[in-house]
N, C-alpha and C. Protein backbone atom coordinates (compact mmCIF):
# COMPACT_ATOMS: atom_id res chain seq x y z
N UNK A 1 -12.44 49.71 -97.80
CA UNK A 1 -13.29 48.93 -96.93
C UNK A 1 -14.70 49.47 -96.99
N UNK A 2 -15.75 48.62 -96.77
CA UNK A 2 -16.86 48.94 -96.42
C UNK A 2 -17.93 48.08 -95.86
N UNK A 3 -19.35 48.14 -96.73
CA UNK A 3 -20.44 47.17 -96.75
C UNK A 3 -20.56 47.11 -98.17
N UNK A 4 -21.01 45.87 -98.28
CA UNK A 4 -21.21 44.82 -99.55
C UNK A 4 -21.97 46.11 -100.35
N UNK A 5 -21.22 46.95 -101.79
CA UNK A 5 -22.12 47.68 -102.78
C UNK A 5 -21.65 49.64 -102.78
N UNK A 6 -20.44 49.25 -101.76
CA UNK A 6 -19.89 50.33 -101.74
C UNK A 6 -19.15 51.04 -102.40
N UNK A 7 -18.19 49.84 -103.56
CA UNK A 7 -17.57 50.44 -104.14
C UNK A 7 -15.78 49.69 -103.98
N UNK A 8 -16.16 48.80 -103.45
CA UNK A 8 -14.62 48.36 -102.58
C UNK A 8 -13.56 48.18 -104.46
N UNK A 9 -14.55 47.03 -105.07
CA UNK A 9 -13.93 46.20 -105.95
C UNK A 9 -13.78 47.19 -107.31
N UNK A 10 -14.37 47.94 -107.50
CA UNK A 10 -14.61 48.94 -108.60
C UNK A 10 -13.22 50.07 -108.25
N UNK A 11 -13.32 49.98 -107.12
CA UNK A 11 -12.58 51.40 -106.95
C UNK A 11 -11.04 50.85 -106.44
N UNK A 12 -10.79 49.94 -105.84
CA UNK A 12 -9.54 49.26 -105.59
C UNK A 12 -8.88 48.63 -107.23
N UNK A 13 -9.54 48.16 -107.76
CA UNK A 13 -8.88 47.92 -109.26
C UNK A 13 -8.97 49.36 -110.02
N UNK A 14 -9.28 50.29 -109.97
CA UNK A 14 -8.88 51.86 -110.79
C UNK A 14 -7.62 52.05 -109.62
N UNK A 15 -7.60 52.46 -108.33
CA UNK A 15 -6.59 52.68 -107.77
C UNK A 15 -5.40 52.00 -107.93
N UNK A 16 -5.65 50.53 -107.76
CA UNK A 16 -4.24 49.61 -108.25
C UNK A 16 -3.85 49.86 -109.59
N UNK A 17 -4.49 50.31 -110.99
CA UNK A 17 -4.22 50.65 -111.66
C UNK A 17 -3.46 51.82 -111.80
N UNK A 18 -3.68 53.24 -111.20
CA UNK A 18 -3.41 54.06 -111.53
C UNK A 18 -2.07 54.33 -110.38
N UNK A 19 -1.80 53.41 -109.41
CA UNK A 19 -0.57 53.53 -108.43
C UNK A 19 0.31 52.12 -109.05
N UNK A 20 -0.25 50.92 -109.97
CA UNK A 20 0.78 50.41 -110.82
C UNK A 20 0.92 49.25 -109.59
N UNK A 21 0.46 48.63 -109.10
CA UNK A 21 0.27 47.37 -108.19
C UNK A 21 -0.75 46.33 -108.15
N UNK A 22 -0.83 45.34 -107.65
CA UNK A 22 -2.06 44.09 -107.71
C UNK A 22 -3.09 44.96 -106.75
N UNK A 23 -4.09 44.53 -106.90
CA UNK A 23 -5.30 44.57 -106.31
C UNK A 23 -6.03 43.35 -106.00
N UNK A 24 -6.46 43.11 -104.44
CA UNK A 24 -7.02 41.51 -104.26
C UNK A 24 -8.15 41.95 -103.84
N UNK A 25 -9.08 41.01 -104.48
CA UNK A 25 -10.69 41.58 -103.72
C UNK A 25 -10.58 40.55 -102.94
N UNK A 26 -10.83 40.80 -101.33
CA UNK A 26 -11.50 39.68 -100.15
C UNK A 26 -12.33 38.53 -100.78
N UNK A 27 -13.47 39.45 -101.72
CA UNK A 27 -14.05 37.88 -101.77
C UNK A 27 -13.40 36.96 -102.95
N UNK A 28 -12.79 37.09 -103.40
CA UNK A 28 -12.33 35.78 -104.09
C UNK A 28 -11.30 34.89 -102.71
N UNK A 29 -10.94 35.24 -101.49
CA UNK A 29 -10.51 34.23 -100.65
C UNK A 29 -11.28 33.64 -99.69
N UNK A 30 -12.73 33.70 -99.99
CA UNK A 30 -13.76 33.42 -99.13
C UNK A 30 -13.64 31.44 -100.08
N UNK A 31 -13.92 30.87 -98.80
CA UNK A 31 -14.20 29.61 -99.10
C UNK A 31 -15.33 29.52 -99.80
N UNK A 32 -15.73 28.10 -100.73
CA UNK A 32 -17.07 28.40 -101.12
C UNK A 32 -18.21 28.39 -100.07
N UNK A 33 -17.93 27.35 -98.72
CA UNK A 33 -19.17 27.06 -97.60
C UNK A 33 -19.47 28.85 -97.29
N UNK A 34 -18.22 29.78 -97.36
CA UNK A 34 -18.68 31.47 -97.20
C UNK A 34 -19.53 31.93 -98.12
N UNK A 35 -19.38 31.37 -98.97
CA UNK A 35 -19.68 31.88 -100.94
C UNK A 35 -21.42 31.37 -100.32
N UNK A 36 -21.69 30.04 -100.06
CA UNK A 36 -22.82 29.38 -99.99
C UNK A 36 -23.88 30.24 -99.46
N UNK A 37 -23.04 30.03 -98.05
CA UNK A 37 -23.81 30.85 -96.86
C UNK A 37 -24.86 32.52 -97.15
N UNK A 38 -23.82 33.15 -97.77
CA UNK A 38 -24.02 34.17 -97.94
C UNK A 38 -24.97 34.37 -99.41
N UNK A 39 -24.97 33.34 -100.28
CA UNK A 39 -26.00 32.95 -101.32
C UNK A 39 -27.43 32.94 -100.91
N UNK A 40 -27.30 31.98 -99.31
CA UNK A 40 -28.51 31.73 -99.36
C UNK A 40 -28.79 32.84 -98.05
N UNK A 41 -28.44 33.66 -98.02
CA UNK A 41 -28.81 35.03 -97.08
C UNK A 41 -28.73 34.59 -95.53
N UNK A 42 -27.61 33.92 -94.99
CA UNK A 42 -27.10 34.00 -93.84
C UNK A 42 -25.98 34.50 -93.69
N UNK A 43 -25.99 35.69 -92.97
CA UNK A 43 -24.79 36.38 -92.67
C UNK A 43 -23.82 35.43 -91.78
N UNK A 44 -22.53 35.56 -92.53
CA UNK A 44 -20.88 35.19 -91.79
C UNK A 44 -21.01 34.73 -90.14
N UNK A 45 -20.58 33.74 -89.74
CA UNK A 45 -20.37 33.71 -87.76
C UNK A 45 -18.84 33.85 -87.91
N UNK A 46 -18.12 34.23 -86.85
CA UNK A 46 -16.91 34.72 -86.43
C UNK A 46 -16.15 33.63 -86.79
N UNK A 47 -16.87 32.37 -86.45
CA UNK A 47 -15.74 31.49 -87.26
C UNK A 47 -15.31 30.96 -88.69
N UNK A 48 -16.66 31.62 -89.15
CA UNK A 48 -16.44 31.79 -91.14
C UNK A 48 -15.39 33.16 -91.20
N UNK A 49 -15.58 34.09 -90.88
CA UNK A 49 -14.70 35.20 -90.99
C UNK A 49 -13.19 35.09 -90.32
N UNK A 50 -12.94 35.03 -89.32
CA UNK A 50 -11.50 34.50 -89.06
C UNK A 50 -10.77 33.85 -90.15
N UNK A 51 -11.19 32.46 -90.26
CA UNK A 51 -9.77 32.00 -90.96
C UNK A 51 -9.99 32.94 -92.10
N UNK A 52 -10.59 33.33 -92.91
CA UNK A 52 -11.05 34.12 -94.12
C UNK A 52 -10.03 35.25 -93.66
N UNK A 53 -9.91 35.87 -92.84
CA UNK A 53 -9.33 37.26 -92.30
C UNK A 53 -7.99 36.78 -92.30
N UNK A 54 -7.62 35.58 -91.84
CA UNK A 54 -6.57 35.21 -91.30
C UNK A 54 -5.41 35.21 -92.75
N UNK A 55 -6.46 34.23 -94.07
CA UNK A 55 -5.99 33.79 -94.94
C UNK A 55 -4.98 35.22 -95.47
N UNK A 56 -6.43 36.38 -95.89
CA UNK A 56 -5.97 37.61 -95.92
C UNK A 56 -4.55 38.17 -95.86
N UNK A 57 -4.98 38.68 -94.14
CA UNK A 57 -3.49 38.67 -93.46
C UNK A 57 -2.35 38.25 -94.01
N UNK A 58 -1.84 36.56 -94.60
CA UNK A 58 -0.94 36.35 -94.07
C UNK A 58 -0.40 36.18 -95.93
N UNK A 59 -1.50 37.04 -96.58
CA UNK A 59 -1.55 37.30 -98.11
C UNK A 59 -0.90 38.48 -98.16
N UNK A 60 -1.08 39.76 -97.05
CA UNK A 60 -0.86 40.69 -96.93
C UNK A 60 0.44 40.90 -96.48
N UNK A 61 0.54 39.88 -95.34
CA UNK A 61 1.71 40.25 -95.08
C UNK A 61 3.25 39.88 -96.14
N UNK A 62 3.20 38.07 -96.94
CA UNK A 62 3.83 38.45 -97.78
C UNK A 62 4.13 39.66 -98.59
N UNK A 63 3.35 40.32 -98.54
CA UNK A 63 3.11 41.18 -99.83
C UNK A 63 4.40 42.48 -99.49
N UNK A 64 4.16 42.62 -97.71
CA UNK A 64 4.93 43.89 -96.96
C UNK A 64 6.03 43.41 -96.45
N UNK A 65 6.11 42.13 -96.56
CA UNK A 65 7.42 41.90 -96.24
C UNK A 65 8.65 41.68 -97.75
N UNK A 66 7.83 41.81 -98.56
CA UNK A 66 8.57 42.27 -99.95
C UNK A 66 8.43 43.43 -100.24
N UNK A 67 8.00 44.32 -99.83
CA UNK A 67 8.01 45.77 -100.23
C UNK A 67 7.33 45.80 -101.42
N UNK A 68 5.83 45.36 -101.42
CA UNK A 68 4.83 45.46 -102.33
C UNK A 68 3.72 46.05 -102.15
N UNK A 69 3.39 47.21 -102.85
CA UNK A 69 2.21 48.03 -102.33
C UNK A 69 1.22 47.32 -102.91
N UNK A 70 -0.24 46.43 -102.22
CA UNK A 70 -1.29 45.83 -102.42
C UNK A 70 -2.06 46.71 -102.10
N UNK A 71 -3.12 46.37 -102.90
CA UNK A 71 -5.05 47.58 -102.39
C UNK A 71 -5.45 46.20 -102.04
N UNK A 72 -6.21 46.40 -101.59
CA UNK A 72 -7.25 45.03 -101.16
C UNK A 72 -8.78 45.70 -100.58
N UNK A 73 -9.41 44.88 -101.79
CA UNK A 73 -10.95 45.28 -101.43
C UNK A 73 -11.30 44.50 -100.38
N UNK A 74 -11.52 44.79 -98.89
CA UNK A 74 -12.34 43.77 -98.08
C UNK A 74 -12.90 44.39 -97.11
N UNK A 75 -14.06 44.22 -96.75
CA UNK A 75 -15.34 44.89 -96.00
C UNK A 75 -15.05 45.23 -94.52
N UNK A 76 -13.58 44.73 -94.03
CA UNK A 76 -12.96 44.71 -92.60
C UNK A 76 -14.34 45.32 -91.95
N UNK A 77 -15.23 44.93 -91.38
CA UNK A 77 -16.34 46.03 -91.15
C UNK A 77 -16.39 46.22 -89.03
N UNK A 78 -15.41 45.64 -88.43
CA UNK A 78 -15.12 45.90 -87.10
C UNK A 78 -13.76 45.63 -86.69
N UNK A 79 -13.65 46.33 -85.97
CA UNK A 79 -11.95 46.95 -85.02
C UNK A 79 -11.23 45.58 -85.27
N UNK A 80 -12.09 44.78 -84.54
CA UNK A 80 -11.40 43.17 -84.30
C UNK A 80 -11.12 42.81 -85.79
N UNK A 81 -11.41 42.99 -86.94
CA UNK A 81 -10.97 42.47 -88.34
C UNK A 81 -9.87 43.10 -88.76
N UNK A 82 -9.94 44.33 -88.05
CA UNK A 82 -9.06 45.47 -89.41
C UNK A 82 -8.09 45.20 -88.03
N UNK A 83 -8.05 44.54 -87.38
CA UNK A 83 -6.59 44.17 -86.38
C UNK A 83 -6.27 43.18 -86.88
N UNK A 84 -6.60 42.34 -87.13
CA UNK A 84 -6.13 41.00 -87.91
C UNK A 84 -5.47 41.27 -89.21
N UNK A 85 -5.74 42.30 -89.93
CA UNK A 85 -5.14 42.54 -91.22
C UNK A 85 -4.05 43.58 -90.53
N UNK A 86 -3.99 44.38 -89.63
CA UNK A 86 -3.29 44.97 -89.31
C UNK A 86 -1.30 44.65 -88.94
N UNK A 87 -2.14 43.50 -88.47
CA UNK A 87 -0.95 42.18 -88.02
C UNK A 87 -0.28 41.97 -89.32
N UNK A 88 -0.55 41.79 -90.13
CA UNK A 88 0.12 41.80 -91.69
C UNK A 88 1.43 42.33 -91.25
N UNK A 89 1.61 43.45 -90.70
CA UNK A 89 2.72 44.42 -90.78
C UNK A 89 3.19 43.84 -89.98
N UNK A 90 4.58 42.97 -89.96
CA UNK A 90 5.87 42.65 -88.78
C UNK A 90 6.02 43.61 -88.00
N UNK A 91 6.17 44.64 -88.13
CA UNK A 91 6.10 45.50 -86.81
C UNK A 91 5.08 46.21 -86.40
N UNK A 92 3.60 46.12 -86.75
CA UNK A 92 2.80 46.34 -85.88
C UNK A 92 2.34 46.08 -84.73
N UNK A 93 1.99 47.06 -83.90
CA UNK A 93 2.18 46.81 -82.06
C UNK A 93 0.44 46.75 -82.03
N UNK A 94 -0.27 45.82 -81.53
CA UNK A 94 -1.58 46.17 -81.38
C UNK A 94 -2.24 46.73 -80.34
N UNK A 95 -3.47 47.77 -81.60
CA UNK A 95 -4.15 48.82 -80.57
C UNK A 95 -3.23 50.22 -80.83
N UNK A 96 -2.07 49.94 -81.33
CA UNK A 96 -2.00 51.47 -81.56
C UNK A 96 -1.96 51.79 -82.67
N UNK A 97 -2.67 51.54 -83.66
CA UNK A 97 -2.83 51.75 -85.39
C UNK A 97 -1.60 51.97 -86.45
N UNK A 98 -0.83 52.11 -85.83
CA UNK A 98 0.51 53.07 -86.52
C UNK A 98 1.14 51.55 -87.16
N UNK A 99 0.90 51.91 -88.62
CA UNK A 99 1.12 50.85 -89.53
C UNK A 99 1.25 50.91 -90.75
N UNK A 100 1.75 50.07 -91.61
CA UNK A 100 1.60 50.19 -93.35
C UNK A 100 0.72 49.98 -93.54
N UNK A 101 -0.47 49.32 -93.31
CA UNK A 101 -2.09 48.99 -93.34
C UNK A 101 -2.64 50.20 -93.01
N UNK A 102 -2.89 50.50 -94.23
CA UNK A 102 -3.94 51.79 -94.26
C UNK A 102 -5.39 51.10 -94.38
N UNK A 103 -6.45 52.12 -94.04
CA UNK A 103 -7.61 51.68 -94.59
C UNK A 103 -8.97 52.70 -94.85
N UNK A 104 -9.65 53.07 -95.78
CA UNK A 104 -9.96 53.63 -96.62
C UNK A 104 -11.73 53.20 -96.70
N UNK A 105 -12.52 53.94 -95.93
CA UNK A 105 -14.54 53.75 -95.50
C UNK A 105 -14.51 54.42 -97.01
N UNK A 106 -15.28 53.62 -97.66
CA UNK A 106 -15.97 54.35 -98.70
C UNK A 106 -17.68 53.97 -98.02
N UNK A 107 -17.62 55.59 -97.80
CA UNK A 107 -19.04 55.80 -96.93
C UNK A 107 -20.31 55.88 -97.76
N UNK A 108 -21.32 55.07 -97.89
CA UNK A 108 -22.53 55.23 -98.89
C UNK A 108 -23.40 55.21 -97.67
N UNK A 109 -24.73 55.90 -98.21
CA UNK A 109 -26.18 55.78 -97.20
C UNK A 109 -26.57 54.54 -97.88
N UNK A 110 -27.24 54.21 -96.90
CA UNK A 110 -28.04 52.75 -96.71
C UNK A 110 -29.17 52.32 -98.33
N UNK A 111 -29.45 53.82 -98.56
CA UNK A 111 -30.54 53.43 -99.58
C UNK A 111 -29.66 53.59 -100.60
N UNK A 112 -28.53 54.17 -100.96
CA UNK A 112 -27.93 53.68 -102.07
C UNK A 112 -26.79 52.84 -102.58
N UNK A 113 -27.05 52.24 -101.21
CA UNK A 113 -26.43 50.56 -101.14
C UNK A 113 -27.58 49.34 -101.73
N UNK A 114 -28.56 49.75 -101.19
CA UNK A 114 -29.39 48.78 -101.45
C UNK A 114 -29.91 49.20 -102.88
N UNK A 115 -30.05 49.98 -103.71
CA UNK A 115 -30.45 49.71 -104.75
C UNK A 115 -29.02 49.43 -106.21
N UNK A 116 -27.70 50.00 -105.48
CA UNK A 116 -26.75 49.29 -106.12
C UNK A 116 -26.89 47.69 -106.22
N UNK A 117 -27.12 46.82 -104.74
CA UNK A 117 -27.16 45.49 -104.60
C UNK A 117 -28.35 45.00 -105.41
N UNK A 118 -29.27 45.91 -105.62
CA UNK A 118 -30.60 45.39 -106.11
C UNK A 118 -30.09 45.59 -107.58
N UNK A 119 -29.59 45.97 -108.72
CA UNK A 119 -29.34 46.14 -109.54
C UNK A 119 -28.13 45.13 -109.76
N UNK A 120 -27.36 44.99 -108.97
CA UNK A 120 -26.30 43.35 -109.06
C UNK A 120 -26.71 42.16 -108.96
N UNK A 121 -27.91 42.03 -108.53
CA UNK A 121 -28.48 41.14 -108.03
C UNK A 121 -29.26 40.79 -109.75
N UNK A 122 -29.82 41.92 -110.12
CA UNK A 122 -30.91 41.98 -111.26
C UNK A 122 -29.59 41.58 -112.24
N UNK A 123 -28.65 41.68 -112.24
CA UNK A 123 -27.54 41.16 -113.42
C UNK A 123 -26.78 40.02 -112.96
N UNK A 124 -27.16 39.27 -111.80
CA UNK A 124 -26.43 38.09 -111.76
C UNK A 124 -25.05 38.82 -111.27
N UNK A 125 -25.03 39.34 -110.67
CA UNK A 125 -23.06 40.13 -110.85
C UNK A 125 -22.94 39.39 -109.48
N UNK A 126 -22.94 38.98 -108.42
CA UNK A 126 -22.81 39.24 -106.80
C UNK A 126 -23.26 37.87 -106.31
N UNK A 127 -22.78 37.29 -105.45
CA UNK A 127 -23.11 36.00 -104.97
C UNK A 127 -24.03 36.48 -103.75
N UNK A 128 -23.78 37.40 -102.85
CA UNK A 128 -24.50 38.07 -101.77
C UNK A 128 -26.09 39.00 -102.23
N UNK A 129 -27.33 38.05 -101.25
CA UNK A 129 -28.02 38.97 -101.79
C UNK A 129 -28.02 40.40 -100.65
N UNK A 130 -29.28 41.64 -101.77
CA UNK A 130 -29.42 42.51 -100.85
C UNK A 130 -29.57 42.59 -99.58
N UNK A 131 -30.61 41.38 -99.01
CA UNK A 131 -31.27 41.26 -97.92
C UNK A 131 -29.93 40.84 -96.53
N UNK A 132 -29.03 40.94 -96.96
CA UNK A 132 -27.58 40.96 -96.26
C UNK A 132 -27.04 42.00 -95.57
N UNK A 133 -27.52 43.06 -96.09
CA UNK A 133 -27.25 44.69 -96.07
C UNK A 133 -26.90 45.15 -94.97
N UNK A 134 -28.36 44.87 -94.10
CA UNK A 134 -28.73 45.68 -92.99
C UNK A 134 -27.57 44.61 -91.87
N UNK A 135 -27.46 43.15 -92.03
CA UNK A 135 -26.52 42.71 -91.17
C UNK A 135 -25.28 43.54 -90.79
N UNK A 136 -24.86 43.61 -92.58
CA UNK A 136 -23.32 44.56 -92.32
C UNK A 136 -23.75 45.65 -91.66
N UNK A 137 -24.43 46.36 -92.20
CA UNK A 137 -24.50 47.75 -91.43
C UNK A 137 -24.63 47.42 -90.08
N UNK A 138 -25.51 46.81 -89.46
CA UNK A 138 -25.21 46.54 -88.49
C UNK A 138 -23.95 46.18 -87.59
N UNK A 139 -22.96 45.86 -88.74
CA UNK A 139 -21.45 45.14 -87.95
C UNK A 139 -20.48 46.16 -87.87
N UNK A 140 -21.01 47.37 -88.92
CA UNK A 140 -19.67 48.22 -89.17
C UNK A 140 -19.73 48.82 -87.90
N UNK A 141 -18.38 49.41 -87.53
CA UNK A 141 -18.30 49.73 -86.86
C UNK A 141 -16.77 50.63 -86.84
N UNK A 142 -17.00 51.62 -86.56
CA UNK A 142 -15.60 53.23 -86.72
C UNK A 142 -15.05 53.57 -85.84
N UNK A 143 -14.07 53.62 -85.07
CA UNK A 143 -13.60 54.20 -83.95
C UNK A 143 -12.66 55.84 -84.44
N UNK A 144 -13.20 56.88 -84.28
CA UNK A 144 -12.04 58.10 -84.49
C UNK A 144 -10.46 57.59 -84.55
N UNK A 145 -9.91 57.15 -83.27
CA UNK A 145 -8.82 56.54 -82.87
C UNK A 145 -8.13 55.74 -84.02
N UNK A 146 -9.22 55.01 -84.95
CA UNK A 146 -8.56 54.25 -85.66
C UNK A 146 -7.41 54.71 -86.86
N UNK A 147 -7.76 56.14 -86.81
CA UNK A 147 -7.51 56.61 -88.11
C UNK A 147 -8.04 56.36 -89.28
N UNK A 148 -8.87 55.63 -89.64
CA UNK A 148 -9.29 55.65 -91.20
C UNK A 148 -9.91 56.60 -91.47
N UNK A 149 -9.69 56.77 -93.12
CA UNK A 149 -10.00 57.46 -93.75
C UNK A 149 -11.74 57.36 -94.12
N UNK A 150 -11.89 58.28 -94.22
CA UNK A 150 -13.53 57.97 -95.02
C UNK A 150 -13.59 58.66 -96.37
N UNK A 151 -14.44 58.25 -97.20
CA UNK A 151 -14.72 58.93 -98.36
C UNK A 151 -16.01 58.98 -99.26
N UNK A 152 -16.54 59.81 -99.25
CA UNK A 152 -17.81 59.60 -99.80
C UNK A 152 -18.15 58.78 -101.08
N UNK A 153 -18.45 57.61 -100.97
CA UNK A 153 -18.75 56.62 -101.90
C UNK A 153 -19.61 57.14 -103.17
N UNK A 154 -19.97 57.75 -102.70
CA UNK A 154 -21.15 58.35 -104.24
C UNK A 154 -20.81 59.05 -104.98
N UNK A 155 -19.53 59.79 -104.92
CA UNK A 155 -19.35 60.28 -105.74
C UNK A 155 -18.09 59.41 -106.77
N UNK A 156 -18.09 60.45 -108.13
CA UNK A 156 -17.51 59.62 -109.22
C UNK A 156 -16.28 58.52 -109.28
N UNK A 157 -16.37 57.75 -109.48
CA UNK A 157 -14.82 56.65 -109.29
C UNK A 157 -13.99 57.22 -109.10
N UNK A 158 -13.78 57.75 -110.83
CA UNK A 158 -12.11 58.93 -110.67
C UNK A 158 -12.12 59.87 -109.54
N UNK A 159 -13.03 60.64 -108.94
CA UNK A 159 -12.56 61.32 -108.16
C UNK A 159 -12.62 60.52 -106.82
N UNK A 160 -13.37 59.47 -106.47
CA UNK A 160 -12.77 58.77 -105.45
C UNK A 160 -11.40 58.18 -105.56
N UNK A 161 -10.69 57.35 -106.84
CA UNK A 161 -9.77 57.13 -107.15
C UNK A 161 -8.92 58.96 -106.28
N UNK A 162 -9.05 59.51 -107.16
CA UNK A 162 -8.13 60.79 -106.81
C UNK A 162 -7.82 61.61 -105.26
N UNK A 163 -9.23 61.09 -104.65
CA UNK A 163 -8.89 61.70 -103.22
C UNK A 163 -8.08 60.46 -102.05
N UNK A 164 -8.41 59.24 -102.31
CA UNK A 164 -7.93 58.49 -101.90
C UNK A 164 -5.96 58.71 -102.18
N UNK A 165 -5.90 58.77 -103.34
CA UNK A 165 -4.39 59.23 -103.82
C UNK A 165 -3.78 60.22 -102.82
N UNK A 166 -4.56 61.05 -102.92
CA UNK A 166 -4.27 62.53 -102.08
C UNK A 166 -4.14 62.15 -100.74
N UNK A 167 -4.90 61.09 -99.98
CA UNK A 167 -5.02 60.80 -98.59
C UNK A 167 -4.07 60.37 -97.86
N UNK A 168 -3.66 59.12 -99.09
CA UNK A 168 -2.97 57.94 -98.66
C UNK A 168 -1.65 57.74 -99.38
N UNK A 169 -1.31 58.36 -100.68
CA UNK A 169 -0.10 58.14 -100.82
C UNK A 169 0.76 59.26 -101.35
């Protein structure tokens, strides 16, 4: 999880690789009116993100109710999202975290988010521009309680790949 340039999609497809499972990036289940929006530099309203979260979820939860370990790149970036994916799990009780839904901050500073995005942007790679940034940051939001993990985004794939391993499975 993170903000848009963190590392979600890069580093969830090496991990699904190297633990031998699918990997879903969030944004390929974004509708296109999400795809649009966020083209033309208006950040998400709660009711673009819900069903989007919802869709998620109930992607996820197939997945645990077959006994399928999924990564999923998606920016969950407040309590209220990463509960909605949380729900995935049939027996998750909400509010008390204790779940098969793990989730995994790949933590970057602000300025080397924005010149990752500025460099995706300069290659056409990213439907979201930079100028989006400061919204997310603005949305994220961490509670201790939650348990997630954090991990320093800047450093090398493989060894983010590798500590994440160490964390979580």
């Amino acid at each position: 999880m993170g903000v848009c340039g963190a590392g979600k999609s890069t580093i969830g497809e090496m991990l699904a690789k190297v633990v031998n499972c699918s990997f879903l990036d969030a944004d390929d289940f974004h509708p296109q009116s999400n795809k649009e929006k966020m083209q033309k530099g208006i950040p998400l309203s709660e009711e673009d993100r819900v069903p989007w979260l919802e869709k998620l979820r109930d992607h996820l939860n197939v997945c645990l109710v077959s006994h399928k370990t999924v990564i999923l790149g998606c920016s969950a970036l407040q309590k209220r999202y990463r509960e909605i994916l949380r729900s995935a799990d049939p027996i998750y009780v909400p509010q008390t975290y204790l779940c098969s839904v793990k989730f995994v901050l790949l933590d970057v500073q602000a300025e080397v988010l924005a010149a990752r995005l500025e460099k995706r942007a300069a290659e056409g790679n990213h439907f979201m521009p930079a100028k989006l940034l400061q919204s997310q940051l603005d949305l994220l939001q961490i509670e201790e309680s939650e348990g997630i993990y954090k991990v320093d985004g800047t450093q090398s794939p493989q060894v983010i790949v590798s500590t994440i391993q160490a964390l979580i499975l």
